[in-house]
N, C-alpha and C. Protein backbone atom coordinates (compact mmCIF):
# COMPACT_ATOMS: atom_id res chain seq x y z
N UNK A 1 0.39 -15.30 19.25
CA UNK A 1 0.16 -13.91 18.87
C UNK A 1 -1.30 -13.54 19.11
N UNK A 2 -1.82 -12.32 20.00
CA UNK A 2 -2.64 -12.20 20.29
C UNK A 2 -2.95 -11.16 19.00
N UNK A 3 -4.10 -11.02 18.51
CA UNK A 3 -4.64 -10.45 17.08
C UNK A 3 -6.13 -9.52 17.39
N UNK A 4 -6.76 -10.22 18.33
CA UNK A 4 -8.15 -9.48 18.49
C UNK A 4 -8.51 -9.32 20.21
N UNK A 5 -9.11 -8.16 20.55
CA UNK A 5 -8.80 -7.70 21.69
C UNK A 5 -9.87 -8.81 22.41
N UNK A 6 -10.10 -8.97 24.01
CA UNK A 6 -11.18 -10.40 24.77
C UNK A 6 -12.64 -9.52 24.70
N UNK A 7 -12.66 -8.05 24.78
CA UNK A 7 -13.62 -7.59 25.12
C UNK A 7 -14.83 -7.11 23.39
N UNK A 8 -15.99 -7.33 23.67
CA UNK A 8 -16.55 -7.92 22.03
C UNK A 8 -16.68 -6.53 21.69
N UNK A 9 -16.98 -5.35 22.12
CA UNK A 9 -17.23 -4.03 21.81
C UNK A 9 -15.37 -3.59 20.81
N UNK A 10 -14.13 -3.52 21.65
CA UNK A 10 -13.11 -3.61 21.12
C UNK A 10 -12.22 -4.69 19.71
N UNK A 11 -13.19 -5.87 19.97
CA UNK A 11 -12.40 -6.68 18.85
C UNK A 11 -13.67 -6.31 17.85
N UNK A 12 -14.65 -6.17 17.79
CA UNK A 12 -15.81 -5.60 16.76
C UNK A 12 -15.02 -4.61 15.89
N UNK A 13 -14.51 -3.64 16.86
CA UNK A 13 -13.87 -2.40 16.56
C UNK A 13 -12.61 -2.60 15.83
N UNK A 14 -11.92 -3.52 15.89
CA UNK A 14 -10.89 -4.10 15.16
C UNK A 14 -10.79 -4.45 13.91
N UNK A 15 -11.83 -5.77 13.84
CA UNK A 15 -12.50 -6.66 13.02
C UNK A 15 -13.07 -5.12 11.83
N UNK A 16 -13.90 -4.59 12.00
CA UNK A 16 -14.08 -4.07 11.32
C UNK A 16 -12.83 -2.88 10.60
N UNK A 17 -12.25 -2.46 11.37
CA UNK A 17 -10.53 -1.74 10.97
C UNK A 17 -10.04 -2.83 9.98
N UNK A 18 -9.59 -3.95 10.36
CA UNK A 18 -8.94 -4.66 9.48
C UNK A 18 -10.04 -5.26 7.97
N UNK A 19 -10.69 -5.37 8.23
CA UNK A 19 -11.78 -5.62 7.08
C UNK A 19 -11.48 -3.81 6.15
N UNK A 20 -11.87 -2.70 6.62
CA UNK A 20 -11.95 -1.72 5.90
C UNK A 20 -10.35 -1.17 5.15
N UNK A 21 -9.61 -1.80 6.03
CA UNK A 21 -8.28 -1.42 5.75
C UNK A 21 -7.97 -2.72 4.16
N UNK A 22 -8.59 -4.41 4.35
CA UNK A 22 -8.04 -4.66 3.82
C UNK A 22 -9.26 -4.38 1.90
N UNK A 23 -10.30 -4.00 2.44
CA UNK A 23 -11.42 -3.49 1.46
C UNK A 23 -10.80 -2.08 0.62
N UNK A 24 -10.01 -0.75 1.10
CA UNK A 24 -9.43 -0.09 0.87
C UNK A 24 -8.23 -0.86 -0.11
N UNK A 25 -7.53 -1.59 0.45
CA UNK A 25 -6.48 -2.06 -0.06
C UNK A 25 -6.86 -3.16 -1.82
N UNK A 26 -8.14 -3.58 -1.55
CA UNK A 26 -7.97 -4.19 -2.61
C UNK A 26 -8.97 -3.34 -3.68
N UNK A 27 -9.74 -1.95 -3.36
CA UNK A 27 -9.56 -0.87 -4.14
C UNK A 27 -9.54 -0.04 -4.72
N UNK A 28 -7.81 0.01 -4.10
CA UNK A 28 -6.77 0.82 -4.65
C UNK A 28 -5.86 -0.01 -5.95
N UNK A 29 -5.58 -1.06 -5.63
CA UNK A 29 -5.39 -2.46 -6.51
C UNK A 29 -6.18 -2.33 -7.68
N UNK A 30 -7.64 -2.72 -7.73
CA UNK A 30 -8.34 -2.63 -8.44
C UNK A 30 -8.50 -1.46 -9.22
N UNK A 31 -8.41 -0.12 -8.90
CA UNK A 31 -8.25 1.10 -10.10
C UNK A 31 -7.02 0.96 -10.42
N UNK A 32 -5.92 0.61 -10.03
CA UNK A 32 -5.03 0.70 -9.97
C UNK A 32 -4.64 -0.55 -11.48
N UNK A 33 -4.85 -1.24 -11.63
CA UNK A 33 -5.21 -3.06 -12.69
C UNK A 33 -6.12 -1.93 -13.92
N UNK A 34 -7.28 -1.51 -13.65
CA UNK A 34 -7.79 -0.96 -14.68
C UNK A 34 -7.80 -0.07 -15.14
N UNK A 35 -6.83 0.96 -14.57
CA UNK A 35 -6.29 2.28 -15.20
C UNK A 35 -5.34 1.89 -16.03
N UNK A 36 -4.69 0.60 -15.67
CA UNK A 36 -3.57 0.19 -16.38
C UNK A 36 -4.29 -0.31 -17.79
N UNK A 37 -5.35 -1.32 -17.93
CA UNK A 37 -6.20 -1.59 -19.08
C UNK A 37 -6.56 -0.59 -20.05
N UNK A 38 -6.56 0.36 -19.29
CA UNK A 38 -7.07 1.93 -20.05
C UNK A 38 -6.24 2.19 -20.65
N UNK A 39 -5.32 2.21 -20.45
CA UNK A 39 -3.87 2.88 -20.25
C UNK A 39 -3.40 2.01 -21.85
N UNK A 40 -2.74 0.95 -21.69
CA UNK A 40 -2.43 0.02 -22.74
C UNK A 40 -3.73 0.35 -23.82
N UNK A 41 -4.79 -0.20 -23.99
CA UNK A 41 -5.71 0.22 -24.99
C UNK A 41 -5.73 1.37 -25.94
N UNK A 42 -4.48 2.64 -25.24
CA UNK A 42 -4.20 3.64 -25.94
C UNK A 42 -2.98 3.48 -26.70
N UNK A 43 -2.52 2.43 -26.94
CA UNK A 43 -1.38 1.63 -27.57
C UNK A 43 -1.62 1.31 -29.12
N UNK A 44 -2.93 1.39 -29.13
CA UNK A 44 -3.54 0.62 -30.26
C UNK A 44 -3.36 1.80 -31.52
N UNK A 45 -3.32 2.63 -31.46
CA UNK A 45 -3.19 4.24 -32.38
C UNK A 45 -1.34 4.02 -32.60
N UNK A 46 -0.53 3.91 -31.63
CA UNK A 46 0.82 3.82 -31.86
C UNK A 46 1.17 3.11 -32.54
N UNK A 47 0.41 1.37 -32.57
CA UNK A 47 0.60 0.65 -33.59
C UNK A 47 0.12 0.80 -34.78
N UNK A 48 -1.00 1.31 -35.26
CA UNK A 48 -1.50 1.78 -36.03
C UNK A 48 -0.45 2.49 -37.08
N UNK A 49 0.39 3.62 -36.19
CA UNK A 49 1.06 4.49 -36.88
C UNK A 49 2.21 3.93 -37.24
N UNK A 50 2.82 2.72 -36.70
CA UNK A 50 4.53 1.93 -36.64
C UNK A 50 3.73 1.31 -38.14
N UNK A 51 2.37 0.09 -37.90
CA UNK A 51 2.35 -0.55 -39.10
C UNK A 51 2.54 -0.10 -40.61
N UNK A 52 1.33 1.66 -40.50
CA UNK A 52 1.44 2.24 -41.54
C UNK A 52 2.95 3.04 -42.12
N UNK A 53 3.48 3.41 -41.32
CA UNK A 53 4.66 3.78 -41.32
C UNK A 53 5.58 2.82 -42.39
N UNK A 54 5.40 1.65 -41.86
CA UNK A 54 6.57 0.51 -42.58
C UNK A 54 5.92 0.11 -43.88
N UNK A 55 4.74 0.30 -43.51
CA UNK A 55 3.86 -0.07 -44.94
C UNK A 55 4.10 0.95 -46.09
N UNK A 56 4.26 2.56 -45.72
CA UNK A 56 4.40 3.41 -46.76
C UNK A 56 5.35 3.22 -47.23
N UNK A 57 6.52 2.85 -45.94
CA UNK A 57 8.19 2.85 -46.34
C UNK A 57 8.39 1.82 -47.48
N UNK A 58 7.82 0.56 -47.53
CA UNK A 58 8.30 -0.52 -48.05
C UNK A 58 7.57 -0.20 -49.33
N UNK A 59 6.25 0.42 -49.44
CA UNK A 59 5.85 1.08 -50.93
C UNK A 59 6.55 1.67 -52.01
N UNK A 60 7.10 2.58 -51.22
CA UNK A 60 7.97 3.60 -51.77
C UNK A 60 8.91 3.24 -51.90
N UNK A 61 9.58 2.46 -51.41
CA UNK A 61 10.79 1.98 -51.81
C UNK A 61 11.23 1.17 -52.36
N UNK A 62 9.97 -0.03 -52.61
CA UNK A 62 9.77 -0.61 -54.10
C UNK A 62 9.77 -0.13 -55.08
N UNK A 63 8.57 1.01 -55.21
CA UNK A 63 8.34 2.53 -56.39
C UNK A 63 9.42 2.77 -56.54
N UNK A 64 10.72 3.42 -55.85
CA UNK A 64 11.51 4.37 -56.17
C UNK A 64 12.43 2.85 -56.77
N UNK A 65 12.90 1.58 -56.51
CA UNK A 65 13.67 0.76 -57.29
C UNK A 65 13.16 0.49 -58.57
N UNK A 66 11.96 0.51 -58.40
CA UNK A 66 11.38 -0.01 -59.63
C UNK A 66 11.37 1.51 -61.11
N UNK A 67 11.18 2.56 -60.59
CA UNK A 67 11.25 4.16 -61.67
C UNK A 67 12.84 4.25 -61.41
N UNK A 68 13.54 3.64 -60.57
CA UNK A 68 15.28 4.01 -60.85
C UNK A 68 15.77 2.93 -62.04
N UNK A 69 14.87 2.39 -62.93
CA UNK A 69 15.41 1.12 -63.84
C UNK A 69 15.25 1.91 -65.25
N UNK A 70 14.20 3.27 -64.65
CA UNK A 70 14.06 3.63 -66.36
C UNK A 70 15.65 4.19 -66.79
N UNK A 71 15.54 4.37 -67.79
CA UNK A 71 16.58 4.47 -68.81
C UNK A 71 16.80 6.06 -68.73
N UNK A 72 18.38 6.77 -68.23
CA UNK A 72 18.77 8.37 -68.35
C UNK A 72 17.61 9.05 -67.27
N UNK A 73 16.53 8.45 -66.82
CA UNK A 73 15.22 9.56 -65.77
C UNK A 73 14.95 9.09 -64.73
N UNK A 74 15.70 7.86 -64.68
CA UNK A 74 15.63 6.68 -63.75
C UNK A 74 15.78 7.45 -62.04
N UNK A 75 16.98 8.03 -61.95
CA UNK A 75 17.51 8.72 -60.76
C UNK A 75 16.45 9.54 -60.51
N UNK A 76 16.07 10.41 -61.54
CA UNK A 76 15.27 11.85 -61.00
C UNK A 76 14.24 11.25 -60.74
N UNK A 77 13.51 10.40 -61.57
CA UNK A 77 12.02 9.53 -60.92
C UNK A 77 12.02 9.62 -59.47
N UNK A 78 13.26 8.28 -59.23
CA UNK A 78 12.85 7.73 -58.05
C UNK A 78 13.37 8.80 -56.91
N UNK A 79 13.71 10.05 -56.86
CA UNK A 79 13.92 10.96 -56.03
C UNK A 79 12.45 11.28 -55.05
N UNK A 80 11.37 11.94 -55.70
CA UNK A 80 10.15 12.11 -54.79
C UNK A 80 9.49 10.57 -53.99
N UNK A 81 9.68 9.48 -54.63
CA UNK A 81 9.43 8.48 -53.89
C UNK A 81 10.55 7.77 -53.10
N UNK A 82 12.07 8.23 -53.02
CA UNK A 82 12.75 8.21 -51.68
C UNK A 82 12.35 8.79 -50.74
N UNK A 83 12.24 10.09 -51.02
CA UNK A 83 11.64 11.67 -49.98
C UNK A 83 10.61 10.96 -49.25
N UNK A 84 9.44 10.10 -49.98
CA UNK A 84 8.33 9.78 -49.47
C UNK A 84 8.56 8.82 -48.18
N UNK A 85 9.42 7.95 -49.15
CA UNK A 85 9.67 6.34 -47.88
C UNK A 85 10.33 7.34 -46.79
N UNK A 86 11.36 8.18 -46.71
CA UNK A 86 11.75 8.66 -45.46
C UNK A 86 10.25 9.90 -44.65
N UNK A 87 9.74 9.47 -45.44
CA UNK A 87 8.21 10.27 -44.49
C UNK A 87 7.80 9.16 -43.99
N UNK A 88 7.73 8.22 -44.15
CA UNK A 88 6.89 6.66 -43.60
C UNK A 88 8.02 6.43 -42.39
N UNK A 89 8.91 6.69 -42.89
CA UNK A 89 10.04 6.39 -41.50
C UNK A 89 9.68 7.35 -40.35
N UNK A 90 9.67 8.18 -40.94
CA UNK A 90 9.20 9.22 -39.73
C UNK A 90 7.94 9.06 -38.79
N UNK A 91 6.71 8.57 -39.60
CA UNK A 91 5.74 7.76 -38.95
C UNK A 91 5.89 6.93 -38.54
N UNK A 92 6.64 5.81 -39.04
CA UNK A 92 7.39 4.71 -37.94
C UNK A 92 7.87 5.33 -36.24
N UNK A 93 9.11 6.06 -36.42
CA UNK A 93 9.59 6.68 -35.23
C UNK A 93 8.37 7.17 -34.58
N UNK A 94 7.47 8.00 -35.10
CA UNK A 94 6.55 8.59 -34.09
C UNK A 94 5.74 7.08 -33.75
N UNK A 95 5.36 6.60 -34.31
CA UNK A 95 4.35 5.72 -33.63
C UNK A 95 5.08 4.74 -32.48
N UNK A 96 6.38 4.07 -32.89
CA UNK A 96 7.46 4.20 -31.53
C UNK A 96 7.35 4.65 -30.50
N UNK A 97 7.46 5.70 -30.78
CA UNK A 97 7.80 6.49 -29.62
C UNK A 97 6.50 6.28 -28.89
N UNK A 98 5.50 7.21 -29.33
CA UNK A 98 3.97 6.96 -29.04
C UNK A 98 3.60 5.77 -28.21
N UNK A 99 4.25 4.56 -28.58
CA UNK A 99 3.93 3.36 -27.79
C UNK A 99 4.70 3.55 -26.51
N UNK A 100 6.21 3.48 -26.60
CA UNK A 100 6.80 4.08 -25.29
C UNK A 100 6.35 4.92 -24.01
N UNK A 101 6.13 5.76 -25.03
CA UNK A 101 5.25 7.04 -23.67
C UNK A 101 3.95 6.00 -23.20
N UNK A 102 2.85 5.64 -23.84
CA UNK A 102 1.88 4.98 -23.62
C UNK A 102 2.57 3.40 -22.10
N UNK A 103 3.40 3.14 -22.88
CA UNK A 103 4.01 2.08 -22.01
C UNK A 103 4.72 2.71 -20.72
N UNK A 104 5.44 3.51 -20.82
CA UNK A 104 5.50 4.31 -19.75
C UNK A 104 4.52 4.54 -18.34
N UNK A 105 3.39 5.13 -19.21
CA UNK A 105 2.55 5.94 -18.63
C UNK A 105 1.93 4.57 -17.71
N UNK A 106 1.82 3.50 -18.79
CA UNK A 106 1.02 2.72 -17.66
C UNK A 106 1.73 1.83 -16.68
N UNK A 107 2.49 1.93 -16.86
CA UNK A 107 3.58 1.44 -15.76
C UNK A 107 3.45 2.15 -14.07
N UNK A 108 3.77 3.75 -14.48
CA UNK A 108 4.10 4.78 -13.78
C UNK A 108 2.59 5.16 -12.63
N UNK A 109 1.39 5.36 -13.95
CA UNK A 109 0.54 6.04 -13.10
C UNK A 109 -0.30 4.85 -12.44
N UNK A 110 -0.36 3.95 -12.87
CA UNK A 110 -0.88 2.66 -11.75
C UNK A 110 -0.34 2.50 -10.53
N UNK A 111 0.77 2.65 -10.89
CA UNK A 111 2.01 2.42 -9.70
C UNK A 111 1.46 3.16 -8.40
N UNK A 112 1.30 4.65 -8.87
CA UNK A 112 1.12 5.43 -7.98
C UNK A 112 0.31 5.58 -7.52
N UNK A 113 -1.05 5.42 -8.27
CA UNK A 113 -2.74 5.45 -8.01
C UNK A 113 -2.31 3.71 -6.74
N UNK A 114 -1.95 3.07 -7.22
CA UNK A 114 -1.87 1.66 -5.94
C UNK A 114 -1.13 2.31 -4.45
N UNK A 115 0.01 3.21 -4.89
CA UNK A 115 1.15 3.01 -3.66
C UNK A 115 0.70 4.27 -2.83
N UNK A 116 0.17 5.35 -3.32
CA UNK A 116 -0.08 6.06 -2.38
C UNK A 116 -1.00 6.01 -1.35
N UNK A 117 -1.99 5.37 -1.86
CA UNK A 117 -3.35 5.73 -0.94
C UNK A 117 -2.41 3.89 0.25
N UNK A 118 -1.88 2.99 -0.62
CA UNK A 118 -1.64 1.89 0.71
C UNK A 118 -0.15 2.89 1.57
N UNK A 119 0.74 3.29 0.96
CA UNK A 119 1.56 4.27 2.29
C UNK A 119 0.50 5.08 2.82
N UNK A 120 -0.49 5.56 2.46
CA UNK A 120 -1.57 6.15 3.56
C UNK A 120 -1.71 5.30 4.79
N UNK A 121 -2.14 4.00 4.09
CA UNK A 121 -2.55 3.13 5.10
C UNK A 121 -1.47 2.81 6.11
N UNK A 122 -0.18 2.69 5.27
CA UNK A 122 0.88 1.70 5.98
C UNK A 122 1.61 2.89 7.06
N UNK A 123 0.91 4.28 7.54
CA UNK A 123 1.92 5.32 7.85
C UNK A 123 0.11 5.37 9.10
N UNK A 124 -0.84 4.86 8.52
CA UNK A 124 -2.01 5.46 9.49
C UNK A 124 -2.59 4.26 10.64
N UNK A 125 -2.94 3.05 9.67
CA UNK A 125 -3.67 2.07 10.37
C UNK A 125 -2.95 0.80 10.74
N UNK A 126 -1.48 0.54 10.14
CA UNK A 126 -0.60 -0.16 10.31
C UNK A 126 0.18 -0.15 11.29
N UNK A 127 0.97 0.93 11.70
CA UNK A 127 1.62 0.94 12.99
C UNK A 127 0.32 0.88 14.48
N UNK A 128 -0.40 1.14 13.96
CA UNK A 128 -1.39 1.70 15.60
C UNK A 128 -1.79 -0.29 15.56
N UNK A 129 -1.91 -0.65 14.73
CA UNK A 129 -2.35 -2.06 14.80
C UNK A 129 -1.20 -3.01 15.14
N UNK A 130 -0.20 -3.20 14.63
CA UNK A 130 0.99 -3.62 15.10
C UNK A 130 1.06 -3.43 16.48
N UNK A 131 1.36 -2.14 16.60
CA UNK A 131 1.63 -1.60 18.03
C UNK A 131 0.66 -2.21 19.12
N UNK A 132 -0.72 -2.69 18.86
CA UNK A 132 -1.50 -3.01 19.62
C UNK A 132 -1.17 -4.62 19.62
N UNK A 133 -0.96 -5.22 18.43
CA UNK A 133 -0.88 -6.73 18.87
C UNK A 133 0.45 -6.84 19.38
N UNK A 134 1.43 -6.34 19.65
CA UNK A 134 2.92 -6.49 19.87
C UNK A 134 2.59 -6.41 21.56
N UNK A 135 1.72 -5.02 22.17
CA UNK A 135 1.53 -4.84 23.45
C UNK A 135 0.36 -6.23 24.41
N UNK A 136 -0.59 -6.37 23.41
CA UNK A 136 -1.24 -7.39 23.63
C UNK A 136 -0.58 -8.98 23.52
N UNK A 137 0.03 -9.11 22.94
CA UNK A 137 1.14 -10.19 22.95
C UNK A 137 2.45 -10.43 24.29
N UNK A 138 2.74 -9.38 24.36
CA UNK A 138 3.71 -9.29 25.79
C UNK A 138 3.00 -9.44 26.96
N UNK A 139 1.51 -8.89 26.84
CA UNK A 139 0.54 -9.00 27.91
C UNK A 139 0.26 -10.59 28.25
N UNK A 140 -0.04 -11.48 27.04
CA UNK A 140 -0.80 -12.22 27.24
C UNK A 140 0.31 -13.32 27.40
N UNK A 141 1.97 -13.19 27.64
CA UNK A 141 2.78 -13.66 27.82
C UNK A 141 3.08 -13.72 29.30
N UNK A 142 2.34 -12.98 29.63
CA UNK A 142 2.80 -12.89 31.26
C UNK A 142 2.25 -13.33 32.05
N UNK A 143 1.30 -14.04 31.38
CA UNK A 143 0.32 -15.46 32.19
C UNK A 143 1.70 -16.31 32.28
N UNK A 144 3.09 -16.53 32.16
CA UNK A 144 3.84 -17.46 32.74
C UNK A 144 4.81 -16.99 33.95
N UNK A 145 4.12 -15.58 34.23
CA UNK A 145 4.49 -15.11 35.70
C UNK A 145 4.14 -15.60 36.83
N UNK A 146 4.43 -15.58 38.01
CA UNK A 146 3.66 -15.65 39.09
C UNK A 146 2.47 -14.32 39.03
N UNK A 147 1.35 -15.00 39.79
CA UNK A 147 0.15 -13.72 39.86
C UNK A 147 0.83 -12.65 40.32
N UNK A 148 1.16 -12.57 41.39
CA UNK A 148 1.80 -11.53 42.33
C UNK A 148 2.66 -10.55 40.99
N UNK A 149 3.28 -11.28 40.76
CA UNK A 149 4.54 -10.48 39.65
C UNK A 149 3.88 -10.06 38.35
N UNK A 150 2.98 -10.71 38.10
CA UNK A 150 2.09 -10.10 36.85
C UNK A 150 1.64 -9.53 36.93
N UNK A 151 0.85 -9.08 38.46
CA UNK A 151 0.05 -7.87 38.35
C UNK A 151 0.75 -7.05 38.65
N UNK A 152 1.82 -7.01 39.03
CA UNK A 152 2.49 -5.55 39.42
C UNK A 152 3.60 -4.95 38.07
N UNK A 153 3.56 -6.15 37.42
CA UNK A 153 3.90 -5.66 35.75
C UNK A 153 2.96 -4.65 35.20
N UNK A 154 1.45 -5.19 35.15
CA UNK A 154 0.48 -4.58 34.43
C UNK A 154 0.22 -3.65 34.98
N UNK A 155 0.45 -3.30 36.50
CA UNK A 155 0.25 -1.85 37.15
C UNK A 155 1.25 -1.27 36.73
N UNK A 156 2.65 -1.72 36.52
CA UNK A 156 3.72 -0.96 35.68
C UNK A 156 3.41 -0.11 34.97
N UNK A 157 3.01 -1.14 33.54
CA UNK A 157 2.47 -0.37 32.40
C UNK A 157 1.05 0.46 32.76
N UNK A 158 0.44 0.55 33.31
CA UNK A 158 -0.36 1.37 33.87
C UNK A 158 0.39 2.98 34.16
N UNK A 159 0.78 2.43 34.66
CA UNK A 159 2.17 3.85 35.19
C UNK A 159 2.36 4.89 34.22
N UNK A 160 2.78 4.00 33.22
CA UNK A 160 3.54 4.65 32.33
C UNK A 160 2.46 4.79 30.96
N UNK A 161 1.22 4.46 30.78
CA UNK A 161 0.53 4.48 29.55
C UNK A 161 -0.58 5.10 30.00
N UNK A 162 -1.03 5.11 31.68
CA UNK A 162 -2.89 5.71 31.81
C UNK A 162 -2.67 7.22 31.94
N UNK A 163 -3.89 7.27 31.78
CA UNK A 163 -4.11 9.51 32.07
C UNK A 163 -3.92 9.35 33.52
N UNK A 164 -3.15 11.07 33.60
CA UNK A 164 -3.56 11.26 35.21
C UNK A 164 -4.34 10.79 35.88
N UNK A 165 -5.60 11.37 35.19
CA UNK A 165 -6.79 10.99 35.91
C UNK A 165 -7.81 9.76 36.02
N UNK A 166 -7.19 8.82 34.99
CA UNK A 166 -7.55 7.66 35.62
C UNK A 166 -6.65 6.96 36.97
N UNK A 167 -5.26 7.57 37.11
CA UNK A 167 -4.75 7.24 37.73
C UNK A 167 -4.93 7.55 39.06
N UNK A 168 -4.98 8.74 39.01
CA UNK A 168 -5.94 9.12 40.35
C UNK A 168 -6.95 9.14 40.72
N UNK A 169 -7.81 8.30 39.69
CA UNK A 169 -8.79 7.70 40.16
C UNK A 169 -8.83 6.16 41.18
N UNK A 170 -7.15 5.89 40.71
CA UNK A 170 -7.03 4.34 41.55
C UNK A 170 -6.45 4.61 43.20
N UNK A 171 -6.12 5.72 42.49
CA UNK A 171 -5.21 6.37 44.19
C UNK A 171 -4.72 7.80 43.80
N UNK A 172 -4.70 8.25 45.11
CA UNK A 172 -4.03 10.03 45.06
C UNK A 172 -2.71 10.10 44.72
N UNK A 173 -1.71 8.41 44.77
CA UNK A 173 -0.51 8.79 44.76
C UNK A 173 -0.19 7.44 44.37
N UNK A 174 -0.38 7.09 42.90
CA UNK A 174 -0.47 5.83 42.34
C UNK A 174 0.81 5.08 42.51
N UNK A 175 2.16 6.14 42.12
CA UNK A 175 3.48 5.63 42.37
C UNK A 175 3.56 4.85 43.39
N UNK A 176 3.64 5.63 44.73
CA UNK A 176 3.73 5.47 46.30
C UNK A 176 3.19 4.47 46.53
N UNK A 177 2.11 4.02 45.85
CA UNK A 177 0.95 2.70 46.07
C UNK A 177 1.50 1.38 46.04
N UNK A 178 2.23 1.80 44.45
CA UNK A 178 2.56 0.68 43.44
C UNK A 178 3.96 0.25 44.39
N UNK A 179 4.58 1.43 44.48
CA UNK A 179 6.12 1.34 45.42
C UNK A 179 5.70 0.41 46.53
N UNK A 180 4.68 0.84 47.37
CA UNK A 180 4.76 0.03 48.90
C UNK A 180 4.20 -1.81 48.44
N UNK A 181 3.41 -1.82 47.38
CA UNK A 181 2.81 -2.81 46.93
C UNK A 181 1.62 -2.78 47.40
N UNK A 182 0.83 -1.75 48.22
CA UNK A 182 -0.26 -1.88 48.26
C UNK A 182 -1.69 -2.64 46.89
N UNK A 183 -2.12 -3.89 47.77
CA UNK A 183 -2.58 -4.84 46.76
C UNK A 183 -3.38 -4.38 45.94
N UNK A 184 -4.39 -3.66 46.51
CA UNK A 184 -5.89 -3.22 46.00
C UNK A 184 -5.46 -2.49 44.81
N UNK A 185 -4.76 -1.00 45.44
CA UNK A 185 -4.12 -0.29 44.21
C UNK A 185 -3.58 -0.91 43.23
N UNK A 186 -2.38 -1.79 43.56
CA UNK A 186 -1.91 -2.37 42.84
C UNK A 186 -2.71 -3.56 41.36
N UNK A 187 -3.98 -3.57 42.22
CA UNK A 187 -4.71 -4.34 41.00
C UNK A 187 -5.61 -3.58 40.31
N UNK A 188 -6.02 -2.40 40.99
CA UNK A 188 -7.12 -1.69 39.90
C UNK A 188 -6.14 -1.26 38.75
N UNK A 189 -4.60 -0.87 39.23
CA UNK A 189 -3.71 -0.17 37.71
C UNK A 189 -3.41 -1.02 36.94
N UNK A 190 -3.64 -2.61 37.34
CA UNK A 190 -3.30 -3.64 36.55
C UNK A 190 -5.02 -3.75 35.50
N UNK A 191 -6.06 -3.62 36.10
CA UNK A 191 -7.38 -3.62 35.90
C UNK A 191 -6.94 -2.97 34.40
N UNK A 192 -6.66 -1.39 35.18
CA UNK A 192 -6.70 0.01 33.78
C UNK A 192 -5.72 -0.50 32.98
N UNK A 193 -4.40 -1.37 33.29
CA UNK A 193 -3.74 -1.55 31.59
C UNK A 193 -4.28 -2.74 30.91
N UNK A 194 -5.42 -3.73 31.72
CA UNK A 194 -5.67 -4.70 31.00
C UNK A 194 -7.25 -4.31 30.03
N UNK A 195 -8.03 -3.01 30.90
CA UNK A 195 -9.34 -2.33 30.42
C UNK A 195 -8.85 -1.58 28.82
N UNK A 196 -7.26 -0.90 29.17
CA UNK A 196 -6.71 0.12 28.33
C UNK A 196 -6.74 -1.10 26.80
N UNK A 197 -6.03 -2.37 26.95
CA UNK A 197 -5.85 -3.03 25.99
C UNK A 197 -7.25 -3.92 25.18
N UNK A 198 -8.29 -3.82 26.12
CA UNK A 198 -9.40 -4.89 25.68
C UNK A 198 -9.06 -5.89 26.36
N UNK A 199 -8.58 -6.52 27.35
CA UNK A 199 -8.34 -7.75 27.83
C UNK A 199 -9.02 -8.02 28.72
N UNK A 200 -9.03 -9.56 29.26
CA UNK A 200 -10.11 -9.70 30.57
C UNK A 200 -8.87 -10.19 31.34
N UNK A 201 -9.30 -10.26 32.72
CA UNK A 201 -8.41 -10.77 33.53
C UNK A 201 -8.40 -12.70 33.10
N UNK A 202 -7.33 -13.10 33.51
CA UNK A 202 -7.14 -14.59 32.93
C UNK A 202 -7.06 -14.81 31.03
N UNK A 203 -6.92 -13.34 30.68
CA UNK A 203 -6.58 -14.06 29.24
C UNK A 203 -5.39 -13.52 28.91
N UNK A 204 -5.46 -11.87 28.90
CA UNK A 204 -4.38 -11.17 28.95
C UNK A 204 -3.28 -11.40 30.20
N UNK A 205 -3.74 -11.53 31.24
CA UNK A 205 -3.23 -11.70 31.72
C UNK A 205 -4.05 -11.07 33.60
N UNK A 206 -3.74 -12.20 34.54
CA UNK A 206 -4.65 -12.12 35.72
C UNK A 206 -5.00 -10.64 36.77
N UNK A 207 -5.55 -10.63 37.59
CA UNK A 207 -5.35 -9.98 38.50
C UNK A 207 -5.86 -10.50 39.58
C-alpha cells in the first residue's frame, strides 16, 4: 500500500494533512471527554435532592407512626406529618428525574460535540485521501507490467484525469498519439499521470 506520495514537496503536503486531520480528531475527543465531566458534575444537586428527599420521607414517617399511638388524636396528629413524607417523595422523584436528564444530557451532547466535526472530516479529508492511496497503489502495482504496457496504462489514465491543456501541451491530438503509440507522446502522458500523483518514474511506476 502506497501511503505517501515519492515527490518531498507532495508527501510534506500529506504528512502534514494527516497529522492535522489526526490533531483535529483527537480535539474533538478531548472536548468531547470533558464536556462530559462537566456534564456529570451537575449530577451532584440531583443527588442532593433524591438523598434529602428519602431523608424527609423516612422522618416523617417515623413522626406520623410514632403521634398515630396517641390515644383518640392519634389519626388527626399523624395526618400533617403523612402530607409531609409525601412532600419528601416528591423531592425524591424530582431529584430522579434531575439525574436522568443530567445523564441524558451527557451522553447525548458529547456524542455530538465528537461526531460532527469527525463526519466533517470523514465527508472532507477522508475520501480525497483514500482516493489518493487506492490510485497510487494501482499505480505502483504496475511495476509488474512490461515497460511498454505500463506506460501506455499511465498515458491511459492521463487521458482520462489531465486538463485539456496539459494535454495539449503533450500533443495537439493526445488521443491520436496514444492510439498510433507514438512513444514520446506516449511517455510525457504517462510523465503527467505519474507528476499528477507525486510519483517518480521507477517507483510508481516507469517510463
Amino acid at each position: 500500500m502506497k501511503l505517501y506520495a515519492d515527490t518531498p514537496v507532495r508527501a510534506c503536503l500529506q504528512l502534514v494533512s494527516d497529522l492535522a486531520a489526526l490533531t483535529w480528531t483527537f480535539l474533538w475527543i478531548s472536548a468531547a471527554l470533558s464536556l462530559r465531566e462537566i456534564l456529570q458534575s451537575l449530577n451532584r444537586p440531583g443527588e442532593l435532592m433524591s438523598s434529602t428527599g428519602e431523608g424527609f420521607t423516612e422522618h416523617m414517617d417515623t413522626a406520623a407512626e410514632n403521634v398515630s399511638r396517641v390515644p383518640l388524636a392519634g389519626e388527626a396528629l399523624a395526618t400533617p406529618f403523612t402530607n409531609l413524607s409525601e412532600s419528601g417523595d416528591s423531592l425524591t422523584a424530582a431529584g430522579d428525574s434531575f439525574q436522568e436528564s443530567v445523564a441524558s444530557l451527557s451522553f447525548t451532547l458529547p456524542l455530538l460535540v465528537a461526531l460532527l466535526p469527525l463526519f466533517l472530516l470523514a465527508a472532507t479529508w477522508l475520501p480525497a485521501r483514500l482516493r489518493w492511496i487506492h490510485r497510487a497503489t494501482t499505480t505502483q502495482r504496475l511495476n509488474g507490467l512490461a515497460p511498454e504496457a505500463r506506460t501506455r496504462l499511465l498515458a491511459l489514465r492521463a487521458l482520462s484525469w489531465a486538463s485539456p491543456t496539459r494535454l495539449m501541451a503533450a500533443h495537439e491530438d493526445p488521443a491520436l498519439a496514444w492510439q498510433r503509440n507514438e512513444s514520446a507522446t506516449v511517455a510525457r502522458l504517462a510523465e503527467l499521470e505519474l507528476r499528477r500523483l507525486g510519483l517518480r518514474p521507477g517507483k510508481g511506476g516507469d517510463t
